[in-house]
PDB file of N, CA and C in Angstrom:
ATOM      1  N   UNK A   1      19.472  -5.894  -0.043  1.00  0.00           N
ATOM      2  CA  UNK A   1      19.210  -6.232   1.335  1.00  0.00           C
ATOM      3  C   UNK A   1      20.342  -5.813   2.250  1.00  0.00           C
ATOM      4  N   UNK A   2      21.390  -5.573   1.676  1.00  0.00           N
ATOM      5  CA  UNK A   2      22.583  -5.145   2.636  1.00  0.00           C
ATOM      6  C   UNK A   2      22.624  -3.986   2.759  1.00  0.00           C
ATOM      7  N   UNK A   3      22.068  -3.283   2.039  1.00  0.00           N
ATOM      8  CA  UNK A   3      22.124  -1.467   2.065  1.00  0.00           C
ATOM      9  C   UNK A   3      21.298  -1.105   3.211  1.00  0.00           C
ATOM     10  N   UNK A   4      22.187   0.300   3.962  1.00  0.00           N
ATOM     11  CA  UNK A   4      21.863   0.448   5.446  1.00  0.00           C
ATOM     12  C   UNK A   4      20.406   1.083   5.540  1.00  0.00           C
ATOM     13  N   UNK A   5      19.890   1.277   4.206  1.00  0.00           N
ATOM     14  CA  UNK A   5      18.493   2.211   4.050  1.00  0.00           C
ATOM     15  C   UNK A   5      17.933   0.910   3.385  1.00  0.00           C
ATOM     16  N   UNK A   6      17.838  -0.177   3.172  1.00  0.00           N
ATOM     17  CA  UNK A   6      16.778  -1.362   2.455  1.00  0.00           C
ATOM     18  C   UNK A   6      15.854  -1.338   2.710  1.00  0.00           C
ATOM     19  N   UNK A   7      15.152  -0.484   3.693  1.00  0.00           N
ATOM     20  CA  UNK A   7      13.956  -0.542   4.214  1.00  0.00           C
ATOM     21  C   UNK A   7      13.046   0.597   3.973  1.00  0.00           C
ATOM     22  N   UNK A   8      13.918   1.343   3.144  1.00  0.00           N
ATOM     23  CA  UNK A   8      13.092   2.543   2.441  1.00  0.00           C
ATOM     24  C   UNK A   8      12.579   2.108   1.161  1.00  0.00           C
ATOM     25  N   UNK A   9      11.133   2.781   0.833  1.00  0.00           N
ATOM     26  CA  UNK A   9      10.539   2.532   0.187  1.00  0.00           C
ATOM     27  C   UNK A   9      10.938   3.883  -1.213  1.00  0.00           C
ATOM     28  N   UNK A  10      10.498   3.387  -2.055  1.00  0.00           N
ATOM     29  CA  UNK A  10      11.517   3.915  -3.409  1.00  0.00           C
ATOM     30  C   UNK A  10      10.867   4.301  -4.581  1.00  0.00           C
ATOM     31  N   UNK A  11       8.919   3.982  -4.877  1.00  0.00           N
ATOM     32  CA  UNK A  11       8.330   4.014  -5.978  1.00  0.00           C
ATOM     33  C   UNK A  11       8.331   5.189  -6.023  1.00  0.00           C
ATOM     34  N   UNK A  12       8.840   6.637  -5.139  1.00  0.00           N
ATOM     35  CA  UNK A  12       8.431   7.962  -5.399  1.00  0.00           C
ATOM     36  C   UNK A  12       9.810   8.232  -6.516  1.00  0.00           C
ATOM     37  N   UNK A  13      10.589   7.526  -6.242  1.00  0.00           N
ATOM     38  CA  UNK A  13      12.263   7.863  -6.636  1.00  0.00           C
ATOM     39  C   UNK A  13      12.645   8.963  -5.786  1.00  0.00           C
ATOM     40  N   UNK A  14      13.755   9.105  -5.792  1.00  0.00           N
ATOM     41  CA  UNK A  14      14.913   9.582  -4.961  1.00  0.00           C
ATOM     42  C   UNK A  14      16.016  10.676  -5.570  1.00  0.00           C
ATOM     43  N   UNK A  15      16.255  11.302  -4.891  1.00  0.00           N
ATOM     44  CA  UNK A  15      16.871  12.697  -5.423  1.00  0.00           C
ATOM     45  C   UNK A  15      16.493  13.397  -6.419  1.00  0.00           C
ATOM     46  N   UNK A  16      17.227  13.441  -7.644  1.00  0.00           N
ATOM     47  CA  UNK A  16      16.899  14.368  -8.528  1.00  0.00           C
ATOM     48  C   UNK A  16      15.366  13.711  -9.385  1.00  0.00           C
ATOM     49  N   UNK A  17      15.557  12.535  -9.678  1.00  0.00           N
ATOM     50  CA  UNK A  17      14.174  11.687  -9.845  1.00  0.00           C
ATOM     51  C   UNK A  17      13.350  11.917  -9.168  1.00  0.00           C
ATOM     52  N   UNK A  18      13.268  12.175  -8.214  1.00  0.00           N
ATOM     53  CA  UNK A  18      11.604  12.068  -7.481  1.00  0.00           C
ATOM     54  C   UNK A  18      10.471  12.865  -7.845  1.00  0.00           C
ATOM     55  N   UNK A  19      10.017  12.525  -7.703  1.00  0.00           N
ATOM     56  CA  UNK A  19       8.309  12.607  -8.467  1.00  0.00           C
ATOM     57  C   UNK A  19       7.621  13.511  -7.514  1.00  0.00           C
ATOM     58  N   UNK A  20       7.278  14.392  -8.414  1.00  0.00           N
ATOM     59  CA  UNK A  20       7.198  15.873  -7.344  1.00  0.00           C
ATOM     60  C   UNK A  20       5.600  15.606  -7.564  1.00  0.00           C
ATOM     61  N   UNK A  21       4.630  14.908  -7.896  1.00  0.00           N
ATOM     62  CA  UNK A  21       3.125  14.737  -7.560  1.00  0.00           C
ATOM     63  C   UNK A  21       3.297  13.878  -6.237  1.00  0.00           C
ATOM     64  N   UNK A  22       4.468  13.091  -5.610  1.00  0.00           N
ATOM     65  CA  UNK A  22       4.364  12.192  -4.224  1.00  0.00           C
ATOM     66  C   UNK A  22       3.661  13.562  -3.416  1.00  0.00           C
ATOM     67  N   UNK A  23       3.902  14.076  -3.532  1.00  0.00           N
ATOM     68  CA  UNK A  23       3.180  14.398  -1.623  1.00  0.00           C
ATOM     69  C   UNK A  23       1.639  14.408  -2.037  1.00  0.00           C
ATOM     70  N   UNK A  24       1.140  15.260  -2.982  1.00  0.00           N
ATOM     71  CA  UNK A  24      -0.491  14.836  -3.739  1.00  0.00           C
ATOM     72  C   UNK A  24      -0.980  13.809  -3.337  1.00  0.00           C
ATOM     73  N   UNK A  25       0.048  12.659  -3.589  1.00  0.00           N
ATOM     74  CA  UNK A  25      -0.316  11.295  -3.882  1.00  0.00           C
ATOM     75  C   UNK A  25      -0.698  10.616  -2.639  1.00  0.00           C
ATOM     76  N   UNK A  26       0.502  11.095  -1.843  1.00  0.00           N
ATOM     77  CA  UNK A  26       0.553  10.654   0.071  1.00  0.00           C
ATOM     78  C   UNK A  26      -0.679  11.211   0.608  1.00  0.00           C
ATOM     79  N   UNK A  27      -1.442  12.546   0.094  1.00  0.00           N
ATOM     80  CA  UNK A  27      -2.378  13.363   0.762  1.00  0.00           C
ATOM     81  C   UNK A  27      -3.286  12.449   0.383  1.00  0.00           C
ATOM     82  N   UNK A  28      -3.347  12.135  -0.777  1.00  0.00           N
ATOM     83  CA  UNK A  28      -5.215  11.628  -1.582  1.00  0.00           C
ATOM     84  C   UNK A  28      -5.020  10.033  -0.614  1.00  0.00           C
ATOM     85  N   UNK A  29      -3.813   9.333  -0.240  1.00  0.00           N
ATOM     86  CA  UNK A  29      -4.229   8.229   0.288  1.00  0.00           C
ATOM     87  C   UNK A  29      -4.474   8.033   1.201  1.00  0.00           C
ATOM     88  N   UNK A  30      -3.645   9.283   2.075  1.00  0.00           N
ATOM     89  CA  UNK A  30      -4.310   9.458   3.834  1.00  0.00           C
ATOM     90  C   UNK A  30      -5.946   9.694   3.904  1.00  0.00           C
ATOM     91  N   UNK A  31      -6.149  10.886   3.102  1.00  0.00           N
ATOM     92  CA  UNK A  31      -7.392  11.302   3.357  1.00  0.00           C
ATOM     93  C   UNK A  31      -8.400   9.773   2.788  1.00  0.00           C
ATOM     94  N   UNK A  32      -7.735   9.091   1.425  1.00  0.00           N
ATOM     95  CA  UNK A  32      -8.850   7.957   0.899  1.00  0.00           C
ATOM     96  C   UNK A  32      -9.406   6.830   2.416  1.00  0.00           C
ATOM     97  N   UNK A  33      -8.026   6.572   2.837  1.00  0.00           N
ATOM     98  CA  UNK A  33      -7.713   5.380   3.591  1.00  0.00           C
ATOM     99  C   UNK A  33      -8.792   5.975   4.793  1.00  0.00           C
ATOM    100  N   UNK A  34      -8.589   7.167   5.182  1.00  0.00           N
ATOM    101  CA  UNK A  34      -8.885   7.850   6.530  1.00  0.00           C
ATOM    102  C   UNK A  34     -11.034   7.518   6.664  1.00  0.00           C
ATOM    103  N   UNK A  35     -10.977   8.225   5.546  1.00  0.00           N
ATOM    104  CA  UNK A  35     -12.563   8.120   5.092  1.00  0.00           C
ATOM    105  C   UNK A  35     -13.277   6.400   4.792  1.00  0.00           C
ATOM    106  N   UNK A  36     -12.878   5.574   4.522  1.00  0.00           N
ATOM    107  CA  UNK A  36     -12.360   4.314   4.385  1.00  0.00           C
ATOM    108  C   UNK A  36     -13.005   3.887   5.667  1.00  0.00           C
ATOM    109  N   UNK A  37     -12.023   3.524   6.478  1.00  0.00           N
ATOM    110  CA  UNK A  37     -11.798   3.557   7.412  1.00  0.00           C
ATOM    111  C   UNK A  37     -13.076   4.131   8.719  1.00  0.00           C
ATOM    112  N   UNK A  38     -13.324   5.192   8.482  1.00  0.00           N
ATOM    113  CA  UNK A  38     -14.431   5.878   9.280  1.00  0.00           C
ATOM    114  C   UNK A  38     -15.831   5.254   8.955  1.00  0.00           C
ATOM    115  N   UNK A  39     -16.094   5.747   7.453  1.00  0.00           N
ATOM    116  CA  UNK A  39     -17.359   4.392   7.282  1.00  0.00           C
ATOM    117  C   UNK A  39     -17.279   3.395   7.238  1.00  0.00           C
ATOM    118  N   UNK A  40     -16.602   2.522   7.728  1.00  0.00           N
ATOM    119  CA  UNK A  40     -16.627   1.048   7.636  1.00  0.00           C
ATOM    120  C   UNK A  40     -15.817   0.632   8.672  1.00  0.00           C
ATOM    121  N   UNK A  41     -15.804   1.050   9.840  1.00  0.00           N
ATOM    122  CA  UNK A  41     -14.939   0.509  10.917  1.00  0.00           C
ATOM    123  C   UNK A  41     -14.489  -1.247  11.417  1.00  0.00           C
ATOM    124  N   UNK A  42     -16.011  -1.742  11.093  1.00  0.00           N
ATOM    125  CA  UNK A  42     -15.216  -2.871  10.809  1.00  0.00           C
ATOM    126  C   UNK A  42     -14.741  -3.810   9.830  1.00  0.00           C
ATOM    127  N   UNK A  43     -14.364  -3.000   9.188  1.00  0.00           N
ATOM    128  CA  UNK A  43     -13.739  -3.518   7.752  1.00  0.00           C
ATOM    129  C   UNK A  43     -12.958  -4.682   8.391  1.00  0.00           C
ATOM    130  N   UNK A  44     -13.180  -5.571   7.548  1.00  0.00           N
ATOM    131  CA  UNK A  44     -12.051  -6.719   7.704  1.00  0.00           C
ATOM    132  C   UNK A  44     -11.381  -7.622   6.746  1.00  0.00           C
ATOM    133  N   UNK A  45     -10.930  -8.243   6.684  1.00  0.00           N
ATOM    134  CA  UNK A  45     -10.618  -9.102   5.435  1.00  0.00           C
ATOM    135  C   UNK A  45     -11.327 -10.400   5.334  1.00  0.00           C
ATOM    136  N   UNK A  46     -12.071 -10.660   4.116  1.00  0.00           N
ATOM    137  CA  UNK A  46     -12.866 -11.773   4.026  1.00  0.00           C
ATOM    138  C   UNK A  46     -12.424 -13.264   3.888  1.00  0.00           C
ATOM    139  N   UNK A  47     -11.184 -13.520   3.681  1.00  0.00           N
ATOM    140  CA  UNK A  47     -10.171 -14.300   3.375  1.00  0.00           C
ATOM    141  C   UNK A  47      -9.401 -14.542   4.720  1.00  0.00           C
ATOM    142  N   UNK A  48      -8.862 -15.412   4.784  1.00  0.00           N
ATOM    143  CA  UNK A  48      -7.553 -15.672   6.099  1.00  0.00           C
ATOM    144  C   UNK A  48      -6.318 -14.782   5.450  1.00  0.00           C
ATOM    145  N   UNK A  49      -5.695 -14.447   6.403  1.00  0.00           N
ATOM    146  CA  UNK A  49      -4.610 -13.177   5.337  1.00  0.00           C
ATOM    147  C   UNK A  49      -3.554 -14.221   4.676  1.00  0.00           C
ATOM    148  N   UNK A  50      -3.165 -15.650   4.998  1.00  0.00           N
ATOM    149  CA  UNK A  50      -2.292 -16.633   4.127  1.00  0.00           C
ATOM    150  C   UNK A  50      -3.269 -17.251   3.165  1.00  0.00           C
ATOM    151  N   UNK A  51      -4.445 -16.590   2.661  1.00  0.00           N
ATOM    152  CA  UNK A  51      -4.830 -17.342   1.624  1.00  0.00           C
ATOM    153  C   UNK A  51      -5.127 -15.910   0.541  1.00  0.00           C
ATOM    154  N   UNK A  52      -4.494 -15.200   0.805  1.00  0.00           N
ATOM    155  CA  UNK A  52      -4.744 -14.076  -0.163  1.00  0.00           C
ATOM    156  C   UNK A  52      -3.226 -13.873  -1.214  1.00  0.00           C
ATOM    157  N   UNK A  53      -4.162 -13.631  -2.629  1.00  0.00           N
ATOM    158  CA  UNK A  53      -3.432 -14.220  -3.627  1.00  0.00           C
ATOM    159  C   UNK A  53      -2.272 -13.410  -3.819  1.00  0.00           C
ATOM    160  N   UNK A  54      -1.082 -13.811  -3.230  1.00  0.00           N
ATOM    161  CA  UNK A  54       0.082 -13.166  -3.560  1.00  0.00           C
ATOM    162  C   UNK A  54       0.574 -12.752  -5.170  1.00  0.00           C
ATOM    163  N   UNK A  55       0.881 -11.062  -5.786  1.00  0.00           N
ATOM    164  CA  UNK A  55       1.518 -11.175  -6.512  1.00  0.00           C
ATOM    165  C   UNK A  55       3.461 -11.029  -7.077  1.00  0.00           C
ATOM    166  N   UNK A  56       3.765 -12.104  -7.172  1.00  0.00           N
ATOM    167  CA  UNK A  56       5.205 -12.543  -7.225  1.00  0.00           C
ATOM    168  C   UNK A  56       5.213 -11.731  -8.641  1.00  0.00           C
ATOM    169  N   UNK A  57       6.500 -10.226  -8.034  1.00  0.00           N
ATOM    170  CA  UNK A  57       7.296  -9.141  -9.027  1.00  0.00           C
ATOM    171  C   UNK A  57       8.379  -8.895  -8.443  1.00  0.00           C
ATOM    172  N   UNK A  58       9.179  -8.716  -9.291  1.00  0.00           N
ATOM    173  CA  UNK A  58      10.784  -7.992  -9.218  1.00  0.00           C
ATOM    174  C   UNK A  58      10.194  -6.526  -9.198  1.00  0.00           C
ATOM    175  N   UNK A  59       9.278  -5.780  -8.961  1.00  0.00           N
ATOM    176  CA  UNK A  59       8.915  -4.597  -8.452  1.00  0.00           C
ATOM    177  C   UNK A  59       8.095  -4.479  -7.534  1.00  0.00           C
ATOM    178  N   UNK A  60       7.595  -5.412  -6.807  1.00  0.00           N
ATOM    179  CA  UNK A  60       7.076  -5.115  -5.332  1.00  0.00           C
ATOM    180  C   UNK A  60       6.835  -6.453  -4.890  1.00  0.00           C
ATOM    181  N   UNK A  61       6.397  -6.262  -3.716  1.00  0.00           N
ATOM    182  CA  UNK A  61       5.634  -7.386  -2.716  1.00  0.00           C
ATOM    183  C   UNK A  61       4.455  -7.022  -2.714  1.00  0.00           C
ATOM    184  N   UNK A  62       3.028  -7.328  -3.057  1.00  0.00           N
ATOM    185  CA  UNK A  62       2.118  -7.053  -3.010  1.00  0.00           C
ATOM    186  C   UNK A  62       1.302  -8.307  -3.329  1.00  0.00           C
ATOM    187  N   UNK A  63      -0.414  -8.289  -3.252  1.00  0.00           N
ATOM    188  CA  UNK A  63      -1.327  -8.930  -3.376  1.00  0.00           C
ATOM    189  C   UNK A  63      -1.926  -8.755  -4.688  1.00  0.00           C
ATOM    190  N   UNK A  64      -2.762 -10.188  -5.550  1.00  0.00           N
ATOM    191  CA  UNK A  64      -3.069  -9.099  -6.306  1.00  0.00           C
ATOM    192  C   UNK A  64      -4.605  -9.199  -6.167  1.00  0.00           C
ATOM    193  N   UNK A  65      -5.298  -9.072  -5.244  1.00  0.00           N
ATOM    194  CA  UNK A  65      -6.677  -8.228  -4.901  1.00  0.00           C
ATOM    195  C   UNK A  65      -6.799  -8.352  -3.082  1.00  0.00           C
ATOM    196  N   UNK A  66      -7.394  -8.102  -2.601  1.00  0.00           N
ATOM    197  CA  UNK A  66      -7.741  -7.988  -1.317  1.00  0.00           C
ATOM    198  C   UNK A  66      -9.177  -8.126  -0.842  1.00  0.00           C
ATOM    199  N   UNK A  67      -9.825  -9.570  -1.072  1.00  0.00           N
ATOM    200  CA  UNK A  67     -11.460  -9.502  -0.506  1.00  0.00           C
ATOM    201  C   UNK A  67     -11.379  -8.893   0.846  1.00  0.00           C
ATOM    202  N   UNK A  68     -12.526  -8.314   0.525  1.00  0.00           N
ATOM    203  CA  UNK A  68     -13.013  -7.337   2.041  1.00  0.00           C
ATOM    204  C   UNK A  68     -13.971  -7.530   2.511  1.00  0.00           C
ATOM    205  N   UNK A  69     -14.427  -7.271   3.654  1.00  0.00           N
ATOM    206  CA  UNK A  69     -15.558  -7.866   4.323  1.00  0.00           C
ATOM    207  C   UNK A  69     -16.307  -6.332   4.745  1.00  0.00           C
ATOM    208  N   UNK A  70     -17.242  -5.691   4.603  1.00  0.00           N
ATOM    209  CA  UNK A  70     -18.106  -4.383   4.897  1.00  0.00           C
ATOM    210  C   UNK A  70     -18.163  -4.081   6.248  1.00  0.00           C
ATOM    211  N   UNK A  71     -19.317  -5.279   6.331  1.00  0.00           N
ATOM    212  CA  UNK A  71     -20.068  -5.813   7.618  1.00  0.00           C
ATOM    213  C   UNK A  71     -19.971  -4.132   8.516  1.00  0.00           C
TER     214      UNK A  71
END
């Protein structure tokens, strides 16, 4: 948390590590999310967003599912 970059995100890895399928990866989720998104404009979340089931890891902050609403 004290490091002047903490706010960079890191699952691609960094320098000589980095994972040379990331940009693939960045493309397939723009375009997934984008398309997503277009048919289903009002996508929403079916849940209140503080009742969605947090999953607690020493490798991310994340949920672990996301009910969705079509509609």
């Amino acid at each position: 948390m004290t490091r002047p970059a903490a706010g960079r995100h890191l699952s691609f890895g960094h320098g000589a590590h980095y994972c040379v399928g990331a940009p693939l990866a960045r493309l397939e989720a723009t375009i997934a999310l984008e398309r997503l998104f277009t048919r289903f404009p009002d996508l929403d979340l079916a849940v209140p967003e503080p009742e969605l089931p947090y999953l607690h890891s020493f490798i991310g902050n994340s949920v672990e599912s996301i009910p969705i609403r079509l509609a």
